[in-house]
PDB file of N, CA and C in Angstrom:
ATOM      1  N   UNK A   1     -99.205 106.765 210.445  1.00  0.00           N
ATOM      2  CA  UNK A   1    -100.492 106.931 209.817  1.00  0.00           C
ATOM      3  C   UNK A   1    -100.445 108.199 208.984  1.00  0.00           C
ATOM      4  N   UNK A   2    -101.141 108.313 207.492  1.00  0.00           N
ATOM      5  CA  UNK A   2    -100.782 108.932 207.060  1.00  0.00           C
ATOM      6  C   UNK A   2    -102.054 110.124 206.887  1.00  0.00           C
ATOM      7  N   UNK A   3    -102.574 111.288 206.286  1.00  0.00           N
ATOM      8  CA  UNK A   3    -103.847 111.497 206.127  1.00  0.00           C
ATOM      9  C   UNK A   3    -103.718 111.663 204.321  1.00  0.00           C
ATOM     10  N   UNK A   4    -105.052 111.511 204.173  1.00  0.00           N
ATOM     11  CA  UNK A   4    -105.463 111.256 202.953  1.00  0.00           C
ATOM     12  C   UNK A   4    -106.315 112.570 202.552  1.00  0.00           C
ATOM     13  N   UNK A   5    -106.774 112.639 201.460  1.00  0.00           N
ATOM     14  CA  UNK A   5    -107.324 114.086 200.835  1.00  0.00           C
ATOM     15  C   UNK A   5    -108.748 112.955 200.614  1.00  0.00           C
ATOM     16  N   UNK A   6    -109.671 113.940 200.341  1.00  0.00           N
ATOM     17  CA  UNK A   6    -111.195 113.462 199.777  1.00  0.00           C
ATOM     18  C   UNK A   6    -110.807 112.516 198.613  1.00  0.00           C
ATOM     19  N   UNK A   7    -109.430 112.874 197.753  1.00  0.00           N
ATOM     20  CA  UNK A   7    -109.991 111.749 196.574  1.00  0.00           C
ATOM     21  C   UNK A   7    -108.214 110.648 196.799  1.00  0.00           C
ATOM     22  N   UNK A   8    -108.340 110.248 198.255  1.00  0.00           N
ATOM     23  CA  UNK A   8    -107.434 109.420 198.499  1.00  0.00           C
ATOM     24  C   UNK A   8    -105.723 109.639 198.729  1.00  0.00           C
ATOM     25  N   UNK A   9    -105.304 111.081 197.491  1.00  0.00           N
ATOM     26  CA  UNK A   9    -104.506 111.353 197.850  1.00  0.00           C
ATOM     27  C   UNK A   9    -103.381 111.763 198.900  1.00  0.00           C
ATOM     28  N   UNK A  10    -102.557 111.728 199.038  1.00  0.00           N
ATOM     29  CA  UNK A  10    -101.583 112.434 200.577  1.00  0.00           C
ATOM     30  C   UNK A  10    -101.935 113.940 200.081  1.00  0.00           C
ATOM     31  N   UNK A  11    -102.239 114.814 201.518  1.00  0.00           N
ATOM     32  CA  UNK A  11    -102.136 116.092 201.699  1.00  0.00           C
ATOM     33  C   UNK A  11    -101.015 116.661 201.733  1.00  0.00           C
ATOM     34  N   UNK A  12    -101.328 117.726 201.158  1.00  0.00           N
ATOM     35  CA  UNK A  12    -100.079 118.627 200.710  1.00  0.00           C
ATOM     36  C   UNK A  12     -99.243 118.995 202.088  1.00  0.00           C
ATOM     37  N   UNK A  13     -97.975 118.953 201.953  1.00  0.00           N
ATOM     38  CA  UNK A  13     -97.255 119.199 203.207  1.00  0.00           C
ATOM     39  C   UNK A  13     -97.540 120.810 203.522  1.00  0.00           C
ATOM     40  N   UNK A  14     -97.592 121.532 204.362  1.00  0.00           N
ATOM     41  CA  UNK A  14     -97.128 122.880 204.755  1.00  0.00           C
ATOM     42  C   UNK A  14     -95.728 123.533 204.030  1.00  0.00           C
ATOM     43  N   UNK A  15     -95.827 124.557 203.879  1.00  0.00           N
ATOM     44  CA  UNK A  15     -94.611 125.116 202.715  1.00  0.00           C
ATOM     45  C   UNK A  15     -93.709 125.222 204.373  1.00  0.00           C
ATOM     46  N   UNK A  16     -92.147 124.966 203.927  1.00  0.00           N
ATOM     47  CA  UNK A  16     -91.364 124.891 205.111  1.00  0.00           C
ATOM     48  C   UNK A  16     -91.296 126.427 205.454  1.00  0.00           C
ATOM     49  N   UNK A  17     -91.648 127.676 204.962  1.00  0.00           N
ATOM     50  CA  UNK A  17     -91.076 129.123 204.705  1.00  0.00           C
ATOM     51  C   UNK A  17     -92.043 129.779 203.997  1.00  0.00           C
ATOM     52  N   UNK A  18     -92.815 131.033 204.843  1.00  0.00           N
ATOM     53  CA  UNK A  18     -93.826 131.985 204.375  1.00  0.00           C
ATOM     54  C   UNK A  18     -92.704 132.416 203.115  1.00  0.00           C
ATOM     55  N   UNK A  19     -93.900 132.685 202.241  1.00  0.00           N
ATOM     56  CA  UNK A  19     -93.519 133.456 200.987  1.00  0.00           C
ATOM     57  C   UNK A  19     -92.797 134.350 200.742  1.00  0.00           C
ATOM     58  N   UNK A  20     -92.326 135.093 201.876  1.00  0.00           N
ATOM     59  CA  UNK A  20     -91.586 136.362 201.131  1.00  0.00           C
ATOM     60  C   UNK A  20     -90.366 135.891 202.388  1.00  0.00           C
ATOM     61  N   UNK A  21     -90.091 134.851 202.910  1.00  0.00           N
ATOM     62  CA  UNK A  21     -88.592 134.478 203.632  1.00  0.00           C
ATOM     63  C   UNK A  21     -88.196 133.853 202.904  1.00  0.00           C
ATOM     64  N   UNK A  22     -86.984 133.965 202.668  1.00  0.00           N
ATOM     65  CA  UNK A  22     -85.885 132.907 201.761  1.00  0.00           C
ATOM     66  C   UNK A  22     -85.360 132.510 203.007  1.00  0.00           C
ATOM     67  N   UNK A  23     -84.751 130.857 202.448  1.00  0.00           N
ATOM     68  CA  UNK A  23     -84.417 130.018 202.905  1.00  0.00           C
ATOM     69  C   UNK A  23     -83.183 130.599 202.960  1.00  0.00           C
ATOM     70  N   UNK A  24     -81.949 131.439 202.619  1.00  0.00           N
ATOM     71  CA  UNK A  24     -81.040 131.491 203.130  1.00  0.00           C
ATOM     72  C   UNK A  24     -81.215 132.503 204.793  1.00  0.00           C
ATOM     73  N   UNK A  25     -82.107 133.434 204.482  1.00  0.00           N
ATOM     74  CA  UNK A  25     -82.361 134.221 205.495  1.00  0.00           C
ATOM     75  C   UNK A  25     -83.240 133.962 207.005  1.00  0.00           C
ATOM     76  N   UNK A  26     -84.184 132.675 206.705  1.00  0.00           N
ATOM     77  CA  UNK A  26     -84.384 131.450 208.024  1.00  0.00           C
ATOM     78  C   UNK A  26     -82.637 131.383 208.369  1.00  0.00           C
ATOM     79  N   UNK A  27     -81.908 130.815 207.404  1.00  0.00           N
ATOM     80  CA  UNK A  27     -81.120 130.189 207.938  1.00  0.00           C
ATOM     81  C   UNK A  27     -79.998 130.914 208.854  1.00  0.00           C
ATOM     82  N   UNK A  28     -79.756 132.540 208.214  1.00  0.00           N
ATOM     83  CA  UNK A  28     -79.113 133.348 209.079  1.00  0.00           C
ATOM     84  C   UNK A  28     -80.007 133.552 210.157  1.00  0.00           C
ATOM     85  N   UNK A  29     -81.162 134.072 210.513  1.00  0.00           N
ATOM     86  CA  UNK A  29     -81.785 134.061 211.097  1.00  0.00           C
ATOM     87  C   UNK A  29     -81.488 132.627 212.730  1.00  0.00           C
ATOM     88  N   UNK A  30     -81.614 131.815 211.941  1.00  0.00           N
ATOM     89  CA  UNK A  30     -81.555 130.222 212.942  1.00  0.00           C
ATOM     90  C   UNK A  30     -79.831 130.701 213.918  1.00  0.00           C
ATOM     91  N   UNK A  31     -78.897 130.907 212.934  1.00  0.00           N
ATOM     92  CA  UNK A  31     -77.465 131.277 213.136  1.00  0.00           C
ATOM     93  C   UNK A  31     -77.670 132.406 214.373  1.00  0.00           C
ATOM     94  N   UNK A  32     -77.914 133.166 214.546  1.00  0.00           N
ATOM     95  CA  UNK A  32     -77.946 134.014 214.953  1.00  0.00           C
ATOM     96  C   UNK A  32     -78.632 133.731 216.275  1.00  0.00           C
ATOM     97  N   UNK A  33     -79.828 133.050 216.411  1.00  0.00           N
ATOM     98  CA  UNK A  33     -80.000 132.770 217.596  1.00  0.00           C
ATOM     99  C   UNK A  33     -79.143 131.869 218.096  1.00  0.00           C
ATOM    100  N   UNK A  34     -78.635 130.994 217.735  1.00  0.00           N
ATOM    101  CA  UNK A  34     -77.993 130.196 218.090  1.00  0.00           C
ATOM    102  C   UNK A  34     -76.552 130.504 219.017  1.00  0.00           C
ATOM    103  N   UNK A  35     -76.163 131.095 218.382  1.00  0.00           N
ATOM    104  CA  UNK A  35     -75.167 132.269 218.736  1.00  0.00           C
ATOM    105  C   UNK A  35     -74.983 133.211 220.037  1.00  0.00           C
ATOM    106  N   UNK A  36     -76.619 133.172 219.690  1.00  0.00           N
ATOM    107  CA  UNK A  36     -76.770 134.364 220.979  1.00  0.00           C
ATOM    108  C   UNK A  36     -77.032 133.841 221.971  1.00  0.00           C
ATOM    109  N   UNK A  37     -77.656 132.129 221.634  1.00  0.00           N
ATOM    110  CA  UNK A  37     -77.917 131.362 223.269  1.00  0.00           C
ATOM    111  C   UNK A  37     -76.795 131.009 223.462  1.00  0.00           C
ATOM    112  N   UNK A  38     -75.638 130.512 222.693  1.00  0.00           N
ATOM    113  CA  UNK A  38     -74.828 130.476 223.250  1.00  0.00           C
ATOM    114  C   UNK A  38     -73.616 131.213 224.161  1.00  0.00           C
ATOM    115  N   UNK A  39     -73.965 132.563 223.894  1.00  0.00           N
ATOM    116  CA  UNK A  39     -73.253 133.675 224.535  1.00  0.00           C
ATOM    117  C   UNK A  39     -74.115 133.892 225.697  1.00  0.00           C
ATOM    118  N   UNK A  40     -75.045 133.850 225.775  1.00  0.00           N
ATOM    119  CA  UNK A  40     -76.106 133.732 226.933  1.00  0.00           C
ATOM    120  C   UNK A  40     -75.250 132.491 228.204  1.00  0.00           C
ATOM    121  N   UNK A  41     -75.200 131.219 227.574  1.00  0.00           N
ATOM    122  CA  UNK A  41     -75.269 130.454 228.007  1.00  0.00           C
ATOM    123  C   UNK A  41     -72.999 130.703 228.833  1.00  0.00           C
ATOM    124  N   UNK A  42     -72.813 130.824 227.969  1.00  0.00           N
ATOM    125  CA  UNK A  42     -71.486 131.454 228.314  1.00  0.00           C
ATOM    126  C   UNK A  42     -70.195 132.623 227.824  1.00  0.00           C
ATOM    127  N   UNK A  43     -70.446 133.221 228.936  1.00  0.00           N
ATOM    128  CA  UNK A  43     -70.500 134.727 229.068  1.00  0.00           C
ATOM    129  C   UNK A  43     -68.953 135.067 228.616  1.00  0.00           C
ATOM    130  N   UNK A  44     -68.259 134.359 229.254  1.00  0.00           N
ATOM    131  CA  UNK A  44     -66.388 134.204 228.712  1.00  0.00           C
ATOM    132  C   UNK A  44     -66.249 134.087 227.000  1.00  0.00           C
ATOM    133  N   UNK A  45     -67.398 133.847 226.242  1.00  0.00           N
ATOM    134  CA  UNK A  45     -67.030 133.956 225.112  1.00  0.00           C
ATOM    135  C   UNK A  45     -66.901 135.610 224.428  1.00  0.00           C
ATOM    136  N   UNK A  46     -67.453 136.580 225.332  1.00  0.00           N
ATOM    137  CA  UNK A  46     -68.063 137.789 225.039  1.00  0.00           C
ATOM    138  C   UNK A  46     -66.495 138.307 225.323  1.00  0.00           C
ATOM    139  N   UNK A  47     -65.876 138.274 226.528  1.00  0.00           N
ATOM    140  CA  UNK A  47     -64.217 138.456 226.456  1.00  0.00           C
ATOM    141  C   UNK A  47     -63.619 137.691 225.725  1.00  0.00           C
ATOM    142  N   UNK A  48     -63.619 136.749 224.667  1.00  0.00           N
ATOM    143  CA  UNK A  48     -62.382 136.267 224.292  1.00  0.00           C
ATOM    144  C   UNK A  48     -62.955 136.875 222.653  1.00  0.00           C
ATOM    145  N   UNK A  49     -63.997 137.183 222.369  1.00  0.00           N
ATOM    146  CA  UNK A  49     -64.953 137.647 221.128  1.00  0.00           C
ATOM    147  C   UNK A  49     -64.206 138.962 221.300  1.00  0.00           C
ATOM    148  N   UNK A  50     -64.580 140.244 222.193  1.00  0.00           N
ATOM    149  CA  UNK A  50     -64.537 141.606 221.951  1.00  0.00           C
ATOM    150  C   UNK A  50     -63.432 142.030 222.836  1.00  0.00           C
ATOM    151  N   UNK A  51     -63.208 141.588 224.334  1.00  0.00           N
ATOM    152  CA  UNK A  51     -62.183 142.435 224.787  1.00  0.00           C
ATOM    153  C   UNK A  51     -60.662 142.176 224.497  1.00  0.00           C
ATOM    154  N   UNK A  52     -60.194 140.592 224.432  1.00  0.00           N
ATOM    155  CA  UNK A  52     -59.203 140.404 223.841  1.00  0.00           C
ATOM    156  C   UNK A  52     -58.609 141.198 222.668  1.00  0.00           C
ATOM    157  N   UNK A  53     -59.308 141.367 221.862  1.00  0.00           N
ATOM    158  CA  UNK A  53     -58.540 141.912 220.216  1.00  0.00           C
ATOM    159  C   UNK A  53     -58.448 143.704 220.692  1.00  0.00           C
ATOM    160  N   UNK A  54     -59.322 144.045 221.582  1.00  0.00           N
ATOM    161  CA  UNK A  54     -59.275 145.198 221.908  1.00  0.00           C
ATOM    162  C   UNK A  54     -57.740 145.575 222.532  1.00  0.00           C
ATOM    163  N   UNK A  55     -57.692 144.670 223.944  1.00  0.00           N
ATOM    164  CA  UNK A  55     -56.886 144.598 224.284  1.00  0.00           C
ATOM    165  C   UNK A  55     -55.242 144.649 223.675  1.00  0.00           C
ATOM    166  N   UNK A  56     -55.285 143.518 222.734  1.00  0.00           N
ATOM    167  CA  UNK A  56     -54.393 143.590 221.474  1.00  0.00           C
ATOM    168  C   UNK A  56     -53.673 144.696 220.767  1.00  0.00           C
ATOM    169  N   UNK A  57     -55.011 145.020 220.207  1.00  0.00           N
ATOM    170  CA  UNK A  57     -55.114 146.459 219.418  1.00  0.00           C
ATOM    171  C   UNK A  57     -54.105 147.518 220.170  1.00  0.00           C
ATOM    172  N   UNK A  58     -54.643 148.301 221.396  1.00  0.00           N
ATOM    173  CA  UNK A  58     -53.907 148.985 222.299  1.00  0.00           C
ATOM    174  C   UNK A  58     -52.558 148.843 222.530  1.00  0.00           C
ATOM    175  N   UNK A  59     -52.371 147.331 222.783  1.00  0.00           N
ATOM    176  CA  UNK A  59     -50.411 146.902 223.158  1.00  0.00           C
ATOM    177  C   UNK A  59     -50.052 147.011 221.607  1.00  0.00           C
ATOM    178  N   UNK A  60     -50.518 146.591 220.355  1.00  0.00           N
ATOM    179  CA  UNK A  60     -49.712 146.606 219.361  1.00  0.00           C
ATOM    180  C   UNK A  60     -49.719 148.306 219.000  1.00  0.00           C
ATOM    181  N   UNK A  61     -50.450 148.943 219.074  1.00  0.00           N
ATOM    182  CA  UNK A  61     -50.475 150.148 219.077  1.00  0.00           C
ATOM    183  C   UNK A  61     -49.697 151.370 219.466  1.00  0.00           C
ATOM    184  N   UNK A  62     -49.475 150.734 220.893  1.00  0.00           N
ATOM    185  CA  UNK A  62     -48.719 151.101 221.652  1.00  0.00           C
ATOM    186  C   UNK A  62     -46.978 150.986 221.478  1.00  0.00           C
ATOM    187  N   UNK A  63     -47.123 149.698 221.193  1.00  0.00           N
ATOM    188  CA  UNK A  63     -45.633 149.138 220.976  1.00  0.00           C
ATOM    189  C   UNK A  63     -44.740 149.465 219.696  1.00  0.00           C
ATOM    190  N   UNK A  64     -45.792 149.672 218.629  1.00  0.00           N
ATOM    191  CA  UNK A  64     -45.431 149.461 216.984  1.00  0.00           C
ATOM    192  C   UNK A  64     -45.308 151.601 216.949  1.00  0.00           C
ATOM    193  N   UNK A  65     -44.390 151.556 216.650  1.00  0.00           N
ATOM    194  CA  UNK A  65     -43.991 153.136 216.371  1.00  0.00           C
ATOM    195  C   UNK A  65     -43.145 153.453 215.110  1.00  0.00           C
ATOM    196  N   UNK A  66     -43.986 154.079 214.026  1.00  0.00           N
ATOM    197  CA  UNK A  66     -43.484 154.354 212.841  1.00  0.00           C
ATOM    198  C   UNK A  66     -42.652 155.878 212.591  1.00  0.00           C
ATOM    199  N   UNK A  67     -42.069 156.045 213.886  1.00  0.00           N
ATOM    200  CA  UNK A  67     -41.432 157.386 213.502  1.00  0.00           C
ATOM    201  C   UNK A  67     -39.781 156.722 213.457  1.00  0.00           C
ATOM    202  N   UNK A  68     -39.182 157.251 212.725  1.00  0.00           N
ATOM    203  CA  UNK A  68     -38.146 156.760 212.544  1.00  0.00           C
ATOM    204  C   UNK A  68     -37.037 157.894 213.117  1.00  0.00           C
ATOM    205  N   UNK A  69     -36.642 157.719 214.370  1.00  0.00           N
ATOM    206  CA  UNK A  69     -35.716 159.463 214.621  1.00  0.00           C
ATOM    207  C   UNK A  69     -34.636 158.349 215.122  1.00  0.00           C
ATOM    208  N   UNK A  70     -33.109 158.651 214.638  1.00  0.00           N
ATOM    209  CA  UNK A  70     -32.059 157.970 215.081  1.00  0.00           C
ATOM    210  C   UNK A  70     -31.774 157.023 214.612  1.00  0.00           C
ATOM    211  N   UNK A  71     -32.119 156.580 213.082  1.00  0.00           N
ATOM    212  CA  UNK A  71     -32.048 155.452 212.721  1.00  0.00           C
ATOM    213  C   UNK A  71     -30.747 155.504 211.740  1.00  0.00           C
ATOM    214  N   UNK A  72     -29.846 153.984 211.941  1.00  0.00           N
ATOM    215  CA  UNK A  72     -28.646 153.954 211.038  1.00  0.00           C
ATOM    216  C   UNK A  72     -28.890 153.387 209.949  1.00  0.00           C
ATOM    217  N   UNK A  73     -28.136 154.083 209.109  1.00  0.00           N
ATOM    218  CA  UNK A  73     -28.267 153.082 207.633  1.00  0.00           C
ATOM    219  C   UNK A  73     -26.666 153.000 206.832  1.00  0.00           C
ATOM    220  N   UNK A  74     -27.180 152.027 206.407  1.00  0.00           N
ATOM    221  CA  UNK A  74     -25.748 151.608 205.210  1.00  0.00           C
ATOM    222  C   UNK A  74     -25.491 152.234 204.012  1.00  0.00           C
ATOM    223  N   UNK A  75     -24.461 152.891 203.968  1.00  0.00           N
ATOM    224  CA  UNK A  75     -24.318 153.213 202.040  1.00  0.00           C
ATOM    225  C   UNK A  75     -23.766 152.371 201.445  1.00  0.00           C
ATOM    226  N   UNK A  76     -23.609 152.200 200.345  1.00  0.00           N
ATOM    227  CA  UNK A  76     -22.561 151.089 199.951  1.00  0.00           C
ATOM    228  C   UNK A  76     -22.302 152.005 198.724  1.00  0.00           C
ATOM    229  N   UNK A  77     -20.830 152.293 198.740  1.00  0.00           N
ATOM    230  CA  UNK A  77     -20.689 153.242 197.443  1.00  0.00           C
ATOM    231  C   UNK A  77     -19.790 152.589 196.071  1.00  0.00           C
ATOM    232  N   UNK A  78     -20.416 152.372 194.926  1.00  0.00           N
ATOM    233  CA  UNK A  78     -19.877 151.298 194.203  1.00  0.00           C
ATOM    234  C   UNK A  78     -18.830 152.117 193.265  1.00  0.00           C
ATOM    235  N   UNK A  79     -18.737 153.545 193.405  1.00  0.00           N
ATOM    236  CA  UNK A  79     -18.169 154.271 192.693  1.00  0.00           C
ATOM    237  C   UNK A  79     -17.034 154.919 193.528  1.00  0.00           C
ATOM    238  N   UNK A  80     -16.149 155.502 193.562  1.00  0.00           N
ATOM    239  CA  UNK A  80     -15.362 155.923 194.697  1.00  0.00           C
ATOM    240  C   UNK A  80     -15.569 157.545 194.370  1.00  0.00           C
ATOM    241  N   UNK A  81     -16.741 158.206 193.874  1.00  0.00           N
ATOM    242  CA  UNK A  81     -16.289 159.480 192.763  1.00  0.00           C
ATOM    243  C   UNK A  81     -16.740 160.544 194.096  1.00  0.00           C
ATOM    244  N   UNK A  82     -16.041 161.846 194.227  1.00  0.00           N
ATOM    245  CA  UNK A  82     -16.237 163.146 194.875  1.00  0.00           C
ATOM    246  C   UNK A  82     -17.555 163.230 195.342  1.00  0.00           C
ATOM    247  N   UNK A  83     -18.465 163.341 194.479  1.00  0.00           N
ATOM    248  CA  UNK A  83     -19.775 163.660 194.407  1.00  0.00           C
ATOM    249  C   UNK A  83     -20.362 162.715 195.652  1.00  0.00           C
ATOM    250  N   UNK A  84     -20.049 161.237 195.574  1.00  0.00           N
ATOM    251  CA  UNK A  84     -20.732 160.086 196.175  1.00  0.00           C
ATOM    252  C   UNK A  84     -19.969 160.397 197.428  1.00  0.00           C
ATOM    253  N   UNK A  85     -18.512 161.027 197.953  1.00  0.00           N
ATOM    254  CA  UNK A  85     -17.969 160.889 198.761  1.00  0.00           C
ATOM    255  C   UNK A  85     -18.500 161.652 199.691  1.00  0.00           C
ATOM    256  N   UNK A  86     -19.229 163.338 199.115  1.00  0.00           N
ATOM    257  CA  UNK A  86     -20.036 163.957 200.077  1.00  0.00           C
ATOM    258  C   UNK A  86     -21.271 163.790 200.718  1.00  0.00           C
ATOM    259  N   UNK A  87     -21.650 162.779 199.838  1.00  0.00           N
ATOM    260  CA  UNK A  87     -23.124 162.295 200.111  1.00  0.00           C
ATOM    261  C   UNK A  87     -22.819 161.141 201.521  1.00  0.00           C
ATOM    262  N   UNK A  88     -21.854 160.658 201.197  1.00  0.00           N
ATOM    263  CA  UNK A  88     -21.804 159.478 202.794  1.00  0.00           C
ATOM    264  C   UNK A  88     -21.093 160.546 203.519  1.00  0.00           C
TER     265      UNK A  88
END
């Protein structure tokens, strides 16, 4: 059933969004709760979200060492000359 206006017409729908919300920002808005019931709803996402990469972070951190003390390298001398001979 539909409603009608005084001169028969269909009534104007309700605007989906007060005037000064944009429709992209409902929509982050919607995202966001959504999100959050679902972290509500399960809690293991909050460790595999924040403590994992943390976790990560620390061992690669830990492990990855940019000092270079003791390291071998190759010369390759294409010249046989004095100069190059003191340098290797």
């Amino acid at each position: 059933m539909s409603t009608t206006g005084p001169t028969g017409s269909a009534a104007p729908a309700a605007p989906a969004h007060s005037p000064g919300t944009s429709g992209r920002m409902r929509r982050f808005a919607a995202l966001v709760l959504k999100e959050s019931t679902q972290v509500v709803r399960d809690p293991s996402s909050i460790l595999i979200a924040l403590v994992l990469p943390m976790i990560l972070l620390f061992l690669f951190g830990y492990g990855v060492s940019l000092d270079a003390t003791r390291t071998r390298i190759g010369v390759v001398m294409e010249a046989a000359t004095p100069v190059i001979r003191d340098l290797a």
